[in-house]
N, C-alpha and C. Protein backbone atom coordinates (compact mmCIF):
# COMPACT_ATOMS: atom_id res chain seq x y z
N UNK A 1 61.09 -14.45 -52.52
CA UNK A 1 60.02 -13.60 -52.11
C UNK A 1 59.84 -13.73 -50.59
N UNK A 2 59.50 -12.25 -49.98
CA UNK A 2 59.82 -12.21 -48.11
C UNK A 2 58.23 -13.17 -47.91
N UNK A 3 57.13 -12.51 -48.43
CA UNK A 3 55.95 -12.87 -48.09
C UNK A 3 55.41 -14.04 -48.79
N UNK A 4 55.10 -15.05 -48.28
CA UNK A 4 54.09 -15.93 -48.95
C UNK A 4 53.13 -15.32 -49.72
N UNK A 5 52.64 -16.28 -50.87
CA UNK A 5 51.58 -16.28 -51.76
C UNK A 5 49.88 -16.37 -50.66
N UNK A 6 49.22 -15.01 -50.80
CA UNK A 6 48.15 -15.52 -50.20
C UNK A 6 47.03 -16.70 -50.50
N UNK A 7 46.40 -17.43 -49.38
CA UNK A 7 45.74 -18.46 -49.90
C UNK A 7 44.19 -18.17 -49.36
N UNK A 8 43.21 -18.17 -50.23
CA UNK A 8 41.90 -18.07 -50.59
C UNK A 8 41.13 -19.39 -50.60
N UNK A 9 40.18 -19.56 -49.90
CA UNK A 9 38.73 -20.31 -50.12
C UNK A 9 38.28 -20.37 -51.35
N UNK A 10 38.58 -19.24 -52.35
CA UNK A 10 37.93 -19.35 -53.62
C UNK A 10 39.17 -19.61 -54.66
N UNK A 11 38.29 -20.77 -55.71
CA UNK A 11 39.70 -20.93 -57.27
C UNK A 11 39.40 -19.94 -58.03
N UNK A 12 40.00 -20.36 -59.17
CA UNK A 12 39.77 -19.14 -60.50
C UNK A 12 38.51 -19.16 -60.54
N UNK A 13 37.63 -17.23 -61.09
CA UNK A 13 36.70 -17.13 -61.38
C UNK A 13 35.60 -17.22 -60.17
N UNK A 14 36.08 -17.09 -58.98
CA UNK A 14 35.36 -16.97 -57.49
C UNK A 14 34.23 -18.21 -57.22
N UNK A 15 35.11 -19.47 -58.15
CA UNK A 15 34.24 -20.81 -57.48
C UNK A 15 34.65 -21.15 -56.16
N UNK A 16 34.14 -21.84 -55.35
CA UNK A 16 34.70 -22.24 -54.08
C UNK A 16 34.68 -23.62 -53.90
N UNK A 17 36.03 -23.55 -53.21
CA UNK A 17 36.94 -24.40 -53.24
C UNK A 17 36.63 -26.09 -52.17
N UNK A 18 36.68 -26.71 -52.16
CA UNK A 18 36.73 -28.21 -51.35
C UNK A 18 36.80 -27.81 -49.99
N UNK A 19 37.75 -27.13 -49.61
CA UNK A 19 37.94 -26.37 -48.57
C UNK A 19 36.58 -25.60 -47.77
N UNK A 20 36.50 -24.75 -48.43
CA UNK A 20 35.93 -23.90 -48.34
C UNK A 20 34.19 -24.71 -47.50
N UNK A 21 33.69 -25.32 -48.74
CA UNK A 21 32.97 -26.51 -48.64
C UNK A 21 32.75 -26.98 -47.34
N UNK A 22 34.20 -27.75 -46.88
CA UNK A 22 34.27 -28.14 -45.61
C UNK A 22 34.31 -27.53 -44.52
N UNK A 23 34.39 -26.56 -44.52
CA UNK A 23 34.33 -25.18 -43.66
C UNK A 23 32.69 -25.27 -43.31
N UNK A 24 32.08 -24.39 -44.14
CA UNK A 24 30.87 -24.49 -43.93
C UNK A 24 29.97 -25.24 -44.27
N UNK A 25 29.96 -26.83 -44.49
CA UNK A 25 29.19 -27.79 -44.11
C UNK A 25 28.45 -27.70 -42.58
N UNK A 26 29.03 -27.69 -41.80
CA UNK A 26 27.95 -27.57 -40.51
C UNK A 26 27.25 -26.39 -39.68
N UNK A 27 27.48 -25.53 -40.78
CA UNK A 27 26.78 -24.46 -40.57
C UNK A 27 25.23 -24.61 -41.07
N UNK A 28 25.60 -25.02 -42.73
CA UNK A 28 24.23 -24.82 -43.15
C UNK A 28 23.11 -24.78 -43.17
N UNK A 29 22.58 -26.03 -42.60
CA UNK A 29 21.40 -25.68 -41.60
C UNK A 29 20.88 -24.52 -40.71
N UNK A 30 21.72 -24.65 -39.77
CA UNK A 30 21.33 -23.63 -39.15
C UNK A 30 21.78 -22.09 -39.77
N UNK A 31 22.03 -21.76 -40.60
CA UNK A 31 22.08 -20.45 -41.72
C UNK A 31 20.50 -20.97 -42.18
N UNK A 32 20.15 -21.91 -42.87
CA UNK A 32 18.85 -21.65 -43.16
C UNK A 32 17.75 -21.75 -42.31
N UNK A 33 17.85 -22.51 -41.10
CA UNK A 33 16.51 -21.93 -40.26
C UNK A 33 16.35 -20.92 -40.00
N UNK A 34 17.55 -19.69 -39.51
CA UNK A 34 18.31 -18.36 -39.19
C UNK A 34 17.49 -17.61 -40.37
N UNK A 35 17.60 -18.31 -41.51
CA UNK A 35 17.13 -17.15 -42.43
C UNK A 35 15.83 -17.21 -42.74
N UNK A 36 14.72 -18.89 -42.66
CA UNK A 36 14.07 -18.89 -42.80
C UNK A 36 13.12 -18.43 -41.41
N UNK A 37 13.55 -18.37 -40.45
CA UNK A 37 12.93 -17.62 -39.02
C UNK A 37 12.70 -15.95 -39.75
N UNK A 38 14.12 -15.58 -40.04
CA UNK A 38 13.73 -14.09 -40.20
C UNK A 38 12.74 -13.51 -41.05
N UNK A 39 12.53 -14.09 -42.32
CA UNK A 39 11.32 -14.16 -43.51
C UNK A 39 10.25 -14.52 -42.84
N UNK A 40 10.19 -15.26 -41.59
CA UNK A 40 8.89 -15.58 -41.08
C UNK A 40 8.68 -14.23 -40.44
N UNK A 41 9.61 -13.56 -39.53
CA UNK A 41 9.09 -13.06 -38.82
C UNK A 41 8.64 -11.57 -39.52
N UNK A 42 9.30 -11.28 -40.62
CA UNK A 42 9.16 -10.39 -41.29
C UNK A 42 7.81 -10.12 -41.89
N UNK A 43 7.52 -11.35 -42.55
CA UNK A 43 5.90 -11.74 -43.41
C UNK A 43 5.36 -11.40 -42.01
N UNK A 44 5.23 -12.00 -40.76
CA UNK A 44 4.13 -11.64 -40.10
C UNK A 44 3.88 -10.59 -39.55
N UNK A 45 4.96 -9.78 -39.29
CA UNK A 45 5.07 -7.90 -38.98
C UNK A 45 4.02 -7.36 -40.03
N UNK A 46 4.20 -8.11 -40.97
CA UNK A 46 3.94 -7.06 -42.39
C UNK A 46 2.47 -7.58 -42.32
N UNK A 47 2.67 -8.82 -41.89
CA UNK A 47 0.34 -9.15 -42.12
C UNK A 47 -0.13 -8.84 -40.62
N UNK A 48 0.93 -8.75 -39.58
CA UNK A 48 -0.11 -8.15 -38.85
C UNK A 48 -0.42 -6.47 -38.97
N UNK A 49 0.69 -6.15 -39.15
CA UNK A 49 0.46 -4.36 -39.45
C UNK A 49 -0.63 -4.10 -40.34
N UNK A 50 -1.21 -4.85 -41.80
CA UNK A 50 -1.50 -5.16 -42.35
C UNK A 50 -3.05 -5.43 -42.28
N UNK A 51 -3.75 -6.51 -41.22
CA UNK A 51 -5.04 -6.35 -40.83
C UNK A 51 -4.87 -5.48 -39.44
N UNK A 52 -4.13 -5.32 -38.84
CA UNK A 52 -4.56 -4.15 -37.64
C UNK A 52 -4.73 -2.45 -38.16
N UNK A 53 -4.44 -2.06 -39.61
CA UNK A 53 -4.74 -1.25 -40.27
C UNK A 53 -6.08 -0.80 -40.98
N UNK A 54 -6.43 -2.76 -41.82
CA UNK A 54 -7.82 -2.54 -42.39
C UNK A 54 -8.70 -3.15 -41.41
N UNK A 55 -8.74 -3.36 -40.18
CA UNK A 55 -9.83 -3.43 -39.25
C UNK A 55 -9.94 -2.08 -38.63
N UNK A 56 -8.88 -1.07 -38.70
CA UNK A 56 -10.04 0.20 -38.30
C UNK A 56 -10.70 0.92 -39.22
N UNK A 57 -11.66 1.41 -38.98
CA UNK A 57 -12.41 2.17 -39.70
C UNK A 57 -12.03 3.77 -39.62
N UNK A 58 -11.34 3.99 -38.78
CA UNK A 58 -10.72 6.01 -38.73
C UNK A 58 -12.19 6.57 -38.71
N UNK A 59 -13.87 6.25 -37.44
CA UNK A 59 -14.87 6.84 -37.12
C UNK A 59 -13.90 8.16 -36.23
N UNK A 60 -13.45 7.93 -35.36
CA UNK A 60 -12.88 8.87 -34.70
C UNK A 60 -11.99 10.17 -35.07
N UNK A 61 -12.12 9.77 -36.56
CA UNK A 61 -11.27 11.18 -37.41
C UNK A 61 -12.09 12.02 -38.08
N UNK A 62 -12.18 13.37 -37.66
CA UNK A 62 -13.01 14.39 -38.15
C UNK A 62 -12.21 14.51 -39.71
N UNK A 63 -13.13 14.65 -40.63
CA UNK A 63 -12.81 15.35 -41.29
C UNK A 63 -13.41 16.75 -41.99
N UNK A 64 -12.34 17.20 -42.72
CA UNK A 64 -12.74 18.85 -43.14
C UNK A 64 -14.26 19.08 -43.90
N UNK A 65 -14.87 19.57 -44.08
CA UNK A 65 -16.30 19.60 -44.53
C UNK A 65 -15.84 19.61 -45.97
N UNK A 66 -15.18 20.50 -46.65
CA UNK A 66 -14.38 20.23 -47.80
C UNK A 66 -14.16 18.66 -48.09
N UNK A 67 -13.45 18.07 -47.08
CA UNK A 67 -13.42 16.36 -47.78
C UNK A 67 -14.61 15.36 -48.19
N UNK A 68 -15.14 15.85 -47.39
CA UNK A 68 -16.35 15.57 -47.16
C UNK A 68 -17.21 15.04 -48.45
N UNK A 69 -17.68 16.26 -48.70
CA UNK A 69 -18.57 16.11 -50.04
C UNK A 69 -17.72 15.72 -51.17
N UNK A 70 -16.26 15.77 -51.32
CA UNK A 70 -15.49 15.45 -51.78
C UNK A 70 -15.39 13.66 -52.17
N UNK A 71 -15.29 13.55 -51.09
CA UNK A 71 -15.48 11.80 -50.87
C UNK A 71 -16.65 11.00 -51.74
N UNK A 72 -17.58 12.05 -51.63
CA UNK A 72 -18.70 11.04 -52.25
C UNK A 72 -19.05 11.51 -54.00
N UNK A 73 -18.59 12.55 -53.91
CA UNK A 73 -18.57 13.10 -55.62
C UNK A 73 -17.38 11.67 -56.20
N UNK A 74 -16.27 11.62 -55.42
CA UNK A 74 -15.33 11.02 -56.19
C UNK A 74 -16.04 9.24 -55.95
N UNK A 75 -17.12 8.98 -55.11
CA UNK A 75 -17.24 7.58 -55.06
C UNK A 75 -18.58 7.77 -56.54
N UNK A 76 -19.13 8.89 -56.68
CA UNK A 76 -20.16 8.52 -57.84
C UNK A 76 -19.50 8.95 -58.78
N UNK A 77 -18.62 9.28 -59.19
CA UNK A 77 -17.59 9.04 -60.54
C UNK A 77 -17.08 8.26 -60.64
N UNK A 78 -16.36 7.64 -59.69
CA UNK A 78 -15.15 6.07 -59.97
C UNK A 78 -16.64 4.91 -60.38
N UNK A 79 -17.82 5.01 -60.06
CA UNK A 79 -18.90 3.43 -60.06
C UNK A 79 -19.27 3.96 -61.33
N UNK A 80 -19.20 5.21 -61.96
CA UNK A 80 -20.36 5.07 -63.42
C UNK A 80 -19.31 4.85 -64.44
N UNK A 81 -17.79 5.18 -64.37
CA UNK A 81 -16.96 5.23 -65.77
C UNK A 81 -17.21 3.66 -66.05
């Protein structure tokens, strides 16, 4: 045969191999601060977007006179069911 047998990181059934192992041993750490930074930074996008949303009140938004009376018919139906 012209070509060698290719050789893989992974054995039968896509376990990984001793090799493989030793490869990325000194990564690992830093893969998980890497990942645990990004979940941080993610959660806090999401809680600050989050109260900088329910601290406004939207006084500065007109609404239609239609919504209006609308709003409060639907707040004395949702408190009596």
């Amino acid at each position: 045969m012209i070509f060698p047998k290719p050789t893989s990181y992974y054995e039968q059934g896509f376990k990984r191999s001793p090799a493989l192992e030793r490869a990325t041993a000194p990564f690992r750490v830093r893969n998980a601060l890497t990942g645990a930074g990004i979940v941080v930074f993610c959660v806090s996008v999401y809680a600050y977007s989050i109260m900088a949303v329910r601290q406004d009140d939207f006084s500065d938004i007109k609404l239609p006179s239609h919504m209006v009376g609308q709003k409060k018919d639907d707040d004395n139906t949702s408190t009596s069911a």
